[in-house]
PDB file of N, CA and C in Angstrom:
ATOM      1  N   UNK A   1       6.435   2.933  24.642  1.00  0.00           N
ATOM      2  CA  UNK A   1       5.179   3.480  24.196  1.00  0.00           C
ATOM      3  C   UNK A   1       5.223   3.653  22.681  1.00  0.00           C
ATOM      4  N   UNK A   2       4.329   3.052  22.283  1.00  0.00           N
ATOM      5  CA  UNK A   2       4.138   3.362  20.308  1.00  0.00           C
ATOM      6  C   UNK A   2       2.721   4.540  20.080  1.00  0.00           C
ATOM      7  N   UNK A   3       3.871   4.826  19.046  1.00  0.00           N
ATOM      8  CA  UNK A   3       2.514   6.106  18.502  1.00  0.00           C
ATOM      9  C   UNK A   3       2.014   5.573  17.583  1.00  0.00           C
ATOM     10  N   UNK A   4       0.150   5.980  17.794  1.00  0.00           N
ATOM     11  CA  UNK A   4      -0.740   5.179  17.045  1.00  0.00           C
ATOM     12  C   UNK A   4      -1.399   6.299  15.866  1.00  0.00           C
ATOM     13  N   UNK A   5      -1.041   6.115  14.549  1.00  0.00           N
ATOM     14  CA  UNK A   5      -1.803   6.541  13.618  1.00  0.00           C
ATOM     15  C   UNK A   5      -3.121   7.411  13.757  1.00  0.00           C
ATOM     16  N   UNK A   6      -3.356   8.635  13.599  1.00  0.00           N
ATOM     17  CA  UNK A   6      -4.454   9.472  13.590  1.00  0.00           C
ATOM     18  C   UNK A   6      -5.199   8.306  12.263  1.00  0.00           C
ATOM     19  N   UNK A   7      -6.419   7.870  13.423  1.00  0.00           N
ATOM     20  CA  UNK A   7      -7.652   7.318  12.372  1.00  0.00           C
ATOM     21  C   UNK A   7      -8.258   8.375  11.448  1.00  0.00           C
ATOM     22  N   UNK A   8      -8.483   9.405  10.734  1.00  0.00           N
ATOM     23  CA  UNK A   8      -8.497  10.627  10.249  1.00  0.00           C
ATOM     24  C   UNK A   8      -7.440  10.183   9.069  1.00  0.00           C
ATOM     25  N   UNK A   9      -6.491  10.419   9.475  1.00  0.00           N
ATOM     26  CA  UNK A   9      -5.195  11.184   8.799  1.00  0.00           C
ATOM     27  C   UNK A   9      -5.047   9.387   7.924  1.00  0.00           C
ATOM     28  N   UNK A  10      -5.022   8.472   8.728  1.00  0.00           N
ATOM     29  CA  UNK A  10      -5.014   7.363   8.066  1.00  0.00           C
ATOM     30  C   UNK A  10      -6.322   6.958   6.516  1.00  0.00           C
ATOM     31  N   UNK A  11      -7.578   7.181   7.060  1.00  0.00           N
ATOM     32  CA  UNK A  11      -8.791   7.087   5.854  1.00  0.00           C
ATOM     33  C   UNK A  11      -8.160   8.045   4.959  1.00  0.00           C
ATOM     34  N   UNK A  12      -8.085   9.708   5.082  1.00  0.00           N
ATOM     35  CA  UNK A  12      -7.042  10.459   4.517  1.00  0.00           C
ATOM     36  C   UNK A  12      -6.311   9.629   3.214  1.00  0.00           C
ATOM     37  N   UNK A  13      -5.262   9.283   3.537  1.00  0.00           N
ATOM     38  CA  UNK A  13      -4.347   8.861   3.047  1.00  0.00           C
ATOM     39  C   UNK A  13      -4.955   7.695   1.956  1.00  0.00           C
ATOM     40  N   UNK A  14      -5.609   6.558   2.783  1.00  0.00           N
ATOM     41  CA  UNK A  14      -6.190   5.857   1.566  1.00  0.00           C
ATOM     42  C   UNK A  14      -7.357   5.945   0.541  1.00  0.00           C
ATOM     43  N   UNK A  15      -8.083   7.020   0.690  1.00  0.00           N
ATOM     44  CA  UNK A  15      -8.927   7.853  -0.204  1.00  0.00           C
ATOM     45  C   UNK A  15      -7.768   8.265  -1.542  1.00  0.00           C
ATOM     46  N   UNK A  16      -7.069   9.020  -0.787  1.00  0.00           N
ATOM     47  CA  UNK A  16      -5.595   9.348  -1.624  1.00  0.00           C
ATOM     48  C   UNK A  16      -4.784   8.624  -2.539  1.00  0.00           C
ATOM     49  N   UNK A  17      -4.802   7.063  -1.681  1.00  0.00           N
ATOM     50  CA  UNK A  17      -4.051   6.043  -2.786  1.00  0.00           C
ATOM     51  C   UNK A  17      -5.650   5.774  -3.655  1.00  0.00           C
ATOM     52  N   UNK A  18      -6.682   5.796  -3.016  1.00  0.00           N
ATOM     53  CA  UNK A  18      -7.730   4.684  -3.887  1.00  0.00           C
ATOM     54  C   UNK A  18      -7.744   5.832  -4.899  1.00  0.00           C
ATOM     55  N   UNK A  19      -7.373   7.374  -5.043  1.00  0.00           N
ATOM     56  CA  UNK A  19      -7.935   8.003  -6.450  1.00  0.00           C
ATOM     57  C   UNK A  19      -6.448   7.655  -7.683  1.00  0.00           C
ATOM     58  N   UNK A  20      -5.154   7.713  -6.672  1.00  0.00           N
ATOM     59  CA  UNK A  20      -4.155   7.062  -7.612  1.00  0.00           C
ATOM     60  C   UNK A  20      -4.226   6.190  -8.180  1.00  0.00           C
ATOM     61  N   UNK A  21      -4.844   4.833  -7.550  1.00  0.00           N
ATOM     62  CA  UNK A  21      -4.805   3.743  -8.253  1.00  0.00           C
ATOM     63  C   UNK A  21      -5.759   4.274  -9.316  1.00  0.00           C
ATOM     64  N   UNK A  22      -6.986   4.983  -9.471  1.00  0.00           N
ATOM     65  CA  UNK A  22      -7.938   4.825 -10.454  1.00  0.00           C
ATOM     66  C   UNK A  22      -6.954   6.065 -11.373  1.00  0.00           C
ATOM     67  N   UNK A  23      -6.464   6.824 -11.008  1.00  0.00           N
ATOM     68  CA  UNK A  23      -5.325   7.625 -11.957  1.00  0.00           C
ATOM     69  C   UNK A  23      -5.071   6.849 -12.331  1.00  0.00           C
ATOM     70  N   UNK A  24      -3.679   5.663 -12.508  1.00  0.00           N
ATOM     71  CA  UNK A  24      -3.338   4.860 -12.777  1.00  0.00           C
ATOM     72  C   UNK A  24      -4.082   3.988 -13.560  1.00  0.00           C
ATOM     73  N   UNK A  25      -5.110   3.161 -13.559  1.00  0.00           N
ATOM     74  CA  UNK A  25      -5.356   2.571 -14.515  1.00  0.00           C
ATOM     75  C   UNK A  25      -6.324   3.752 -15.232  1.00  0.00           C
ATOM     76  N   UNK A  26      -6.452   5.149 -15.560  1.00  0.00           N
ATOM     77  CA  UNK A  26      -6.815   5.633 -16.450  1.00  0.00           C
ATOM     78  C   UNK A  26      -5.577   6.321 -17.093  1.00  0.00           C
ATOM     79  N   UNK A  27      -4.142   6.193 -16.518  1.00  0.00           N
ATOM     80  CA  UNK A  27      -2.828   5.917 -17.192  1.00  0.00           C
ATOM     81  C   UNK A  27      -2.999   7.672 -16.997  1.00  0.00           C
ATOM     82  N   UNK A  28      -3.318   8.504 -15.880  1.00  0.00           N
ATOM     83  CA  UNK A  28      -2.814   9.694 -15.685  1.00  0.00           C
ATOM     84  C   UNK A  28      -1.904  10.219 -14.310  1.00  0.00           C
ATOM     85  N   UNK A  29      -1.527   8.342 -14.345  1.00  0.00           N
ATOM     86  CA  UNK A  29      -0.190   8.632 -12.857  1.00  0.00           C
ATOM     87  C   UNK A  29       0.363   7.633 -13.181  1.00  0.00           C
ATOM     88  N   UNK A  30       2.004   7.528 -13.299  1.00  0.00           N
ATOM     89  CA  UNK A  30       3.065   7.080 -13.304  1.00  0.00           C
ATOM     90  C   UNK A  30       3.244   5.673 -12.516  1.00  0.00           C
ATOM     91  N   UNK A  31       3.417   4.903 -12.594  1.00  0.00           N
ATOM     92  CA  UNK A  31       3.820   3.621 -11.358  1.00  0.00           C
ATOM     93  C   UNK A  31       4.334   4.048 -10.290  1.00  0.00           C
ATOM     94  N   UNK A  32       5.545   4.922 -10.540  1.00  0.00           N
ATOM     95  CA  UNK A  32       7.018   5.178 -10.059  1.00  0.00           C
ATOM     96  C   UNK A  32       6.158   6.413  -9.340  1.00  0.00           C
ATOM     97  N   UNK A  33       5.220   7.242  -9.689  1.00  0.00           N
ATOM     98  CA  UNK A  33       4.666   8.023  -8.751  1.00  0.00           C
ATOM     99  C   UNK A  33       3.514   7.786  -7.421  1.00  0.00           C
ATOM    100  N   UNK A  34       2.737   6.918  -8.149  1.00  0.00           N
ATOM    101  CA  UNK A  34       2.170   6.129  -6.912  1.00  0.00           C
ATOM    102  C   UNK A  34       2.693   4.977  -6.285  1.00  0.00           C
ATOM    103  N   UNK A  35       4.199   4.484  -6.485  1.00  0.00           N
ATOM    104  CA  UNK A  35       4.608   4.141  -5.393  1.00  0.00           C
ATOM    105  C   UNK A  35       5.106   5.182  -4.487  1.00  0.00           C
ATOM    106  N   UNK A  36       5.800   5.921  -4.888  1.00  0.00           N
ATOM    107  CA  UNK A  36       6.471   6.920  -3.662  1.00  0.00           C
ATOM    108  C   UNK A  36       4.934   7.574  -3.262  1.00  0.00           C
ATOM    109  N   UNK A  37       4.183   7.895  -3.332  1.00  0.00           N
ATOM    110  CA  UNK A  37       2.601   7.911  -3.075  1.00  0.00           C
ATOM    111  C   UNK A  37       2.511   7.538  -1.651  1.00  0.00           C
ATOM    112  N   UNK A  38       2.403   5.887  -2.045  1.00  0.00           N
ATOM    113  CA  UNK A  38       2.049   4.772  -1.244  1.00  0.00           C
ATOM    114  C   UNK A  38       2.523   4.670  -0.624  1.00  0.00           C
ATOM    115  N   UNK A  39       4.036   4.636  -0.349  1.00  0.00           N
ATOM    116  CA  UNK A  39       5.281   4.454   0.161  1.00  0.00           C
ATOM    117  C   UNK A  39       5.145   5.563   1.613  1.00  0.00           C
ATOM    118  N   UNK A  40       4.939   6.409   0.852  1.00  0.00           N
ATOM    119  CA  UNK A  40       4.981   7.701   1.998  1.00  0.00           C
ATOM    120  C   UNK A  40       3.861   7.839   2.867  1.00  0.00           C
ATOM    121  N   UNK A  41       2.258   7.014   2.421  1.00  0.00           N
ATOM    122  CA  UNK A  41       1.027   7.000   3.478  1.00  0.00           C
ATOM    123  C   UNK A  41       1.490   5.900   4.597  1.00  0.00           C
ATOM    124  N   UNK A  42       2.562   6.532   5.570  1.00  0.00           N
ATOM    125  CA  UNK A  42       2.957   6.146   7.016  1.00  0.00           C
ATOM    126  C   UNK A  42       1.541   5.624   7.781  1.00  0.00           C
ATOM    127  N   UNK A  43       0.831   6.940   7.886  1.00  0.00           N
ATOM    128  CA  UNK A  43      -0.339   6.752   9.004  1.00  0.00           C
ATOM    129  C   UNK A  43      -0.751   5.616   8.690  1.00  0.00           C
ATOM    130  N   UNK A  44      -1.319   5.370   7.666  1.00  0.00           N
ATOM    131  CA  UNK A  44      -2.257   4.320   6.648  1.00  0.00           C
ATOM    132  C   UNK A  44      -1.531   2.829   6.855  1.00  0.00           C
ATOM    133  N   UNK A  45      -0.318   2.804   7.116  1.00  0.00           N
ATOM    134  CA  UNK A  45       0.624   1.625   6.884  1.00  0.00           C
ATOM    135  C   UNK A  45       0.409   1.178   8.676  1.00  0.00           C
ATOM    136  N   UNK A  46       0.578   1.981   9.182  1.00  0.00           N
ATOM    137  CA  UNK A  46       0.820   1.662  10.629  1.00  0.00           C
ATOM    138  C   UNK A  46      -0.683   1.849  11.382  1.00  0.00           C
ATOM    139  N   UNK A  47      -2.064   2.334  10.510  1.00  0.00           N
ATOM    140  CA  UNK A  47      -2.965   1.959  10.910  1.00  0.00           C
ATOM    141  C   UNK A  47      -3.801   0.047  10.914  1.00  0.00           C
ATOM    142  N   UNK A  48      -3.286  -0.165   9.785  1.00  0.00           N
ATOM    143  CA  UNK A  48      -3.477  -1.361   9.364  1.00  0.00           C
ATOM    144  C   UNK A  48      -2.473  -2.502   9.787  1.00  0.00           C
ATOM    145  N   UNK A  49      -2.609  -3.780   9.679  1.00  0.00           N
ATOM    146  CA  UNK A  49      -1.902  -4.801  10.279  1.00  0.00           C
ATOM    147  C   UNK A  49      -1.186  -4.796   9.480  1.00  0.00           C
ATOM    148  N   UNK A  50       0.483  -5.189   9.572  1.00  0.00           N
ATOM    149  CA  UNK A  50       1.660  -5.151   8.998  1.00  0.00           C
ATOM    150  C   UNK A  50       1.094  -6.136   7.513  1.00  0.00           C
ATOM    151  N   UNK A  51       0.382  -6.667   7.669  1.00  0.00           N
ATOM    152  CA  UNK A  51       0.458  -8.075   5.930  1.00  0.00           C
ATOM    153  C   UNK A  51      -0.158  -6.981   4.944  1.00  0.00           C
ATOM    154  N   UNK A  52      -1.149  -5.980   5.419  1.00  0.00           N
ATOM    155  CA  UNK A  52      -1.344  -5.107   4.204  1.00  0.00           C
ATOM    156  C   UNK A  52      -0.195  -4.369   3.611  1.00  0.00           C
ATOM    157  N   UNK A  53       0.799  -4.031   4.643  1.00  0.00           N
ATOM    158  CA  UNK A  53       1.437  -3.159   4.043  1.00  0.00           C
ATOM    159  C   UNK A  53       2.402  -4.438   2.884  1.00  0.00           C
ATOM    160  N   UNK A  54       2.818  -5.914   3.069  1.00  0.00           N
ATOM    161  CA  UNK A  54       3.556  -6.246   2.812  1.00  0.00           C
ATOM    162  C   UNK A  54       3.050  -7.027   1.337  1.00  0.00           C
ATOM    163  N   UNK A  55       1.746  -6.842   1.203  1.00  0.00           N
ATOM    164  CA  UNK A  55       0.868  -7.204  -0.039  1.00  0.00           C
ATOM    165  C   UNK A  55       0.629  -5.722  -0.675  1.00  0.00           C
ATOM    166  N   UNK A  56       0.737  -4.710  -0.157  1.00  0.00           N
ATOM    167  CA  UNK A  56       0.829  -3.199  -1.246  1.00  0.00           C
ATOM    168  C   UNK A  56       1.887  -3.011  -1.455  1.00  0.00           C
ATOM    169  N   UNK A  57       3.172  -3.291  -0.668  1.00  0.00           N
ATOM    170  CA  UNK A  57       4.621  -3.118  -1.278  1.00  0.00           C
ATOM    171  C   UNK A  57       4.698  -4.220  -2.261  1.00  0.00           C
ATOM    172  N   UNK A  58       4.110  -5.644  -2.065  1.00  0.00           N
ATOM    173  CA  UNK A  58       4.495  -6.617  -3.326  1.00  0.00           C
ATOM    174  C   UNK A  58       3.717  -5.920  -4.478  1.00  0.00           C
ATOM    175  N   UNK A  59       2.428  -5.523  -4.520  1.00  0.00           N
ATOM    176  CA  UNK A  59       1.840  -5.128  -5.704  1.00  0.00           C
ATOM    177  C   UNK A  59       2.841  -4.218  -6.106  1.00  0.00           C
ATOM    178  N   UNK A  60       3.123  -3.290  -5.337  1.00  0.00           N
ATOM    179  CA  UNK A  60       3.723  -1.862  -6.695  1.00  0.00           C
ATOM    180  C   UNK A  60       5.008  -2.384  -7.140  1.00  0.00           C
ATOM    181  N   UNK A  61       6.019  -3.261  -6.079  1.00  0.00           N
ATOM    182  CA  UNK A  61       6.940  -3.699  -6.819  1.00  0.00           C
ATOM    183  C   UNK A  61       6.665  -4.428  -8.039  1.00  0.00           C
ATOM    184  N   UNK A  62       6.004  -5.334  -7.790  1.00  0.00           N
ATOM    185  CA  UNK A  62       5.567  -6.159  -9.702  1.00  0.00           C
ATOM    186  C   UNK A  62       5.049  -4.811 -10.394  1.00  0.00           C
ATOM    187  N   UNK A  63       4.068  -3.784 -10.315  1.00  0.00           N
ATOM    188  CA  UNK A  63       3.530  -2.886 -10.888  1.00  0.00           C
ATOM    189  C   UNK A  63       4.658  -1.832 -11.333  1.00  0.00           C
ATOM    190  N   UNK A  64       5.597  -1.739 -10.986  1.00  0.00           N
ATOM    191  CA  UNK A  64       7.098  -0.554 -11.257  1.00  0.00           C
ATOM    192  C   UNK A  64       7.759  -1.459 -12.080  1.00  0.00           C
ATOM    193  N   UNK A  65       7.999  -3.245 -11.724  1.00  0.00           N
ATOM    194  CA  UNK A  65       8.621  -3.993 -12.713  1.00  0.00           C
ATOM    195  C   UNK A  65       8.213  -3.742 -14.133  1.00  0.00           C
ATOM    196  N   UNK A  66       6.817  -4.393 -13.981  1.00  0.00           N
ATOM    197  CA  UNK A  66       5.689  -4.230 -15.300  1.00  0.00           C
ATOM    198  C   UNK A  66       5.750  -2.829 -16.017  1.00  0.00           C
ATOM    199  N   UNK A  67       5.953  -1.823 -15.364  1.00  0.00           N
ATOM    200  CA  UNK A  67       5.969  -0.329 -15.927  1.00  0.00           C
ATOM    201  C   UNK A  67       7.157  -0.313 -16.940  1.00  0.00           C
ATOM    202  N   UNK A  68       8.560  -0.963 -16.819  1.00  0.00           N
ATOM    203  CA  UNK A  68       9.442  -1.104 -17.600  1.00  0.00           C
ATOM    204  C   UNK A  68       9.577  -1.549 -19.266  1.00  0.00           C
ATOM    205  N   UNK A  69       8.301  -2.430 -18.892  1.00  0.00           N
ATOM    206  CA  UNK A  69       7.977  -3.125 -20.371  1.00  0.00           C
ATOM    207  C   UNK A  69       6.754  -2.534 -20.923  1.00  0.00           C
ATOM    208  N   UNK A  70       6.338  -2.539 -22.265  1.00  0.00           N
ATOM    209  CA  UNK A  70       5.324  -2.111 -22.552  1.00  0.00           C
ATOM    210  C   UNK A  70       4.376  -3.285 -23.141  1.00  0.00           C
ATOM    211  N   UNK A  71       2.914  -2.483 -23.041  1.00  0.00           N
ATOM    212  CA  UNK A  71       1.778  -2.688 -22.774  1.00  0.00           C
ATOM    213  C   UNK A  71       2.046  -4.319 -21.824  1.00  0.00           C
ATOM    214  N   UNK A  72       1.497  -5.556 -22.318  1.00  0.00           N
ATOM    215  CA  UNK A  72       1.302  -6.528 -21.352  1.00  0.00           C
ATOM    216  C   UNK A  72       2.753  -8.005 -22.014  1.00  0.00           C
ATOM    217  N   UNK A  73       3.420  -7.547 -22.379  1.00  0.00           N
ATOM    218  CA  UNK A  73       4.814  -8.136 -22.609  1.00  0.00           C
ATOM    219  C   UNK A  73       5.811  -8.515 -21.366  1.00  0.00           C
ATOM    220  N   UNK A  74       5.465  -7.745 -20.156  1.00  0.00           N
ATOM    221  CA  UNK A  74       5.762  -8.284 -19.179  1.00  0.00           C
ATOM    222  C   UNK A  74       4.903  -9.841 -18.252  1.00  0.00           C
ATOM    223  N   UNK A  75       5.444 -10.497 -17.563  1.00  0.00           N
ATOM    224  CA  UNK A  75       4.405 -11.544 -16.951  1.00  0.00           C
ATOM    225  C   UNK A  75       3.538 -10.850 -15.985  1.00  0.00           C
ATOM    226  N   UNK A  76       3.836  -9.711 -15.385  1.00  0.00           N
ATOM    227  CA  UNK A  76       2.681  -9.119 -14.988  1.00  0.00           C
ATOM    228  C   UNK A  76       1.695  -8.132 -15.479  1.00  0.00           C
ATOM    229  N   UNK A  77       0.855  -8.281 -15.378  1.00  0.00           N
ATOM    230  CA  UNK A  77      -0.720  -7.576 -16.305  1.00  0.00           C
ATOM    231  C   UNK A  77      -0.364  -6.509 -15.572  1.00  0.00           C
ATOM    232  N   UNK A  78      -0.464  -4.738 -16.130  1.00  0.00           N
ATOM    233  CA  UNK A  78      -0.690  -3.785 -15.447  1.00  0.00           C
ATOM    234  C   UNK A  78      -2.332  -3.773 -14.967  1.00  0.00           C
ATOM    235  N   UNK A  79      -2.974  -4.246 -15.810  1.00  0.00           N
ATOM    236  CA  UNK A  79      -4.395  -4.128 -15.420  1.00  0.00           C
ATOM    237  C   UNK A  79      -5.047  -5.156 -14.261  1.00  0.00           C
ATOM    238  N   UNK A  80      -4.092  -6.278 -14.388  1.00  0.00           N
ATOM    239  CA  UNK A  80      -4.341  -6.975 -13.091  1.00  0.00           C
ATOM    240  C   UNK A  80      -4.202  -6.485 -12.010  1.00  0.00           C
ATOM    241  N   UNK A  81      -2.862  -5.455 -12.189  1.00  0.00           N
ATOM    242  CA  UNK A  81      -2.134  -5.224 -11.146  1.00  0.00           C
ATOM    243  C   UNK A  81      -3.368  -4.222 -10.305  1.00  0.00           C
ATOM    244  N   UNK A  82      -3.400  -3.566 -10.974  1.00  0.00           N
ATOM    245  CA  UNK A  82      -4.644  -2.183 -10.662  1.00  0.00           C
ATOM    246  C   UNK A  82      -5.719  -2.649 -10.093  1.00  0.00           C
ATOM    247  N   UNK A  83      -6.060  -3.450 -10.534  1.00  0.00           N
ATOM    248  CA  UNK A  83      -7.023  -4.547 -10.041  1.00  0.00           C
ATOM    249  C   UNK A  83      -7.379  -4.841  -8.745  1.00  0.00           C
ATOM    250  N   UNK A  84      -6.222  -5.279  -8.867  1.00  0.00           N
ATOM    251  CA  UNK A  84      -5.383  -5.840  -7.190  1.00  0.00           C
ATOM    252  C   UNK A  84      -5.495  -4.929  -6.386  1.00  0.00           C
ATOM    253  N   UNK A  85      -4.968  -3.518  -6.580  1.00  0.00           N
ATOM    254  CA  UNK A  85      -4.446  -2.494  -5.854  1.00  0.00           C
ATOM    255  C   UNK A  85      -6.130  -2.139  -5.338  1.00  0.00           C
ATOM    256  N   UNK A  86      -7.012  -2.169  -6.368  1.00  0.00           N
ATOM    257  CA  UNK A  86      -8.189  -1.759  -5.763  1.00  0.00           C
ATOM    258  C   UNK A  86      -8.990  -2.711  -4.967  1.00  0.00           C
ATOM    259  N   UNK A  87      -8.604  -3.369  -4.925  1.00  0.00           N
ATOM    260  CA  UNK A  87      -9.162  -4.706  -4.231  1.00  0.00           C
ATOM    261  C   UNK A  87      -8.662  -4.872  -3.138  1.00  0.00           C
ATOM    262  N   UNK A  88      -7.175  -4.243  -2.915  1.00  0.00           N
ATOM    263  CA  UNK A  88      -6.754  -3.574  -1.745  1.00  0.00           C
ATOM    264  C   UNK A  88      -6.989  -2.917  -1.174  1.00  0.00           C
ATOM    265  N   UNK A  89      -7.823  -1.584  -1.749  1.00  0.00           N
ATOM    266  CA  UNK A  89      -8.115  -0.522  -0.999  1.00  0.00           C
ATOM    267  C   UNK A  89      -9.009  -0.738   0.103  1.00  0.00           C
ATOM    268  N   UNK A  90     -10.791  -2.101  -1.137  1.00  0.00           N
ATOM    269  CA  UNK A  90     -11.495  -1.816  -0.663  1.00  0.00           C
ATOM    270  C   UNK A  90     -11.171  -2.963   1.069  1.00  0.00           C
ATOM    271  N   UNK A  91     -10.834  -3.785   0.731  1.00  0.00           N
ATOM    272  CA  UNK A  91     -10.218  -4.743   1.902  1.00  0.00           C
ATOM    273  C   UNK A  91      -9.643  -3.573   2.998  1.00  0.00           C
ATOM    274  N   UNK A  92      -8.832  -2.865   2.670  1.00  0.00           N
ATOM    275  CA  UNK A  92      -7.859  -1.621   3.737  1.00  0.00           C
ATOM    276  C   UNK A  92      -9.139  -1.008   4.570  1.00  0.00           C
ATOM    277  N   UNK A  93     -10.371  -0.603   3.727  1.00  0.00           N
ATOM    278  CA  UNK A  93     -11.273   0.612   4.246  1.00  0.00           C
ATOM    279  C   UNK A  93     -11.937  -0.310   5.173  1.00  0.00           C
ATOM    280  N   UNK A  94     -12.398  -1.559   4.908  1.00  0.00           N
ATOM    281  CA  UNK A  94     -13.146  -2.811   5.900  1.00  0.00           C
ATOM    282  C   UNK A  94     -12.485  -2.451   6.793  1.00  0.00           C
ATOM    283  N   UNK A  95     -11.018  -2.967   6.970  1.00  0.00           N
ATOM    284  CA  UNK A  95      -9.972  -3.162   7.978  1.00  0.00           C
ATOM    285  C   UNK A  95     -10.026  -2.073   8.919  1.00  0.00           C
ATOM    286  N   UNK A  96      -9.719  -0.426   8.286  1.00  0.00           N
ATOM    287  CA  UNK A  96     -10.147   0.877   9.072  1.00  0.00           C
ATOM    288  C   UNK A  96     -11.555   0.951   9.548  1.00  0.00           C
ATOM    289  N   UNK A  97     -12.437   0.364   8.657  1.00  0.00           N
ATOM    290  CA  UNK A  97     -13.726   0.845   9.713  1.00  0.00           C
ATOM    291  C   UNK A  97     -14.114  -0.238  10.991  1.00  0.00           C
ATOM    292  N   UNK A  98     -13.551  -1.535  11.058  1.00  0.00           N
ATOM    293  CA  UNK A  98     -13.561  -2.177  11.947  1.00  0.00           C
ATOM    294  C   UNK A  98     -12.921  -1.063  13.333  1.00  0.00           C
ATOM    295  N   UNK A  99     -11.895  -0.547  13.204  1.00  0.00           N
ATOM    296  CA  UNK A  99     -11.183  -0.272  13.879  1.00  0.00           C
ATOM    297  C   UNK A  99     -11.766   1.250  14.848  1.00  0.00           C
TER     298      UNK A  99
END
């Protein structure tokens, strides 16, 4: 028997990442903090089909890489990255309200 994600506790959670990411590209949250963020919205991960989670772990990893270097001297754009992440969200919230 698998335990299934409180639909609640899951929207929850990605309301939560979607205000980090916009922290983030207004540069008032850390990379390294909205991954452990992200990392830790369980419900959210296991509400959604496993490829989201494995396209939000690739984003923050390039996005924590990119955090190392400054401004866009790395090959990844932080602002792309953010980009991405929100473009994730809104794709994630489709995915939850289907559900």
């Amino acid at each position: 028997m698998t335990l299934t994600a409180s639909p609640s506790l899951a929207a929850r959670q990605l309301q939560q990442l979607r205000s980090g990411f916009e922290q983030l590209a207004r540069q008032q949250l850390a990379p390294a903090a909205l991954g452990q963020q992200a990392r830790a919205a369980t419900a959210l991960l296991q509400a959604l089909p496993a490829r989201y989670g494995e396209v939000l772990l690739n984003l923050l990893d390039r996005l924590e890489s990119s955090a190392l270097f400054t401004e866009e001297s790395c090959s990844f754009s932080q602002k792309d990255l953010t980009d991405n992440l929100l473009l994730w969200a809104d794709k994630a919230q489709a995915q939850l309200d289907k559900s």
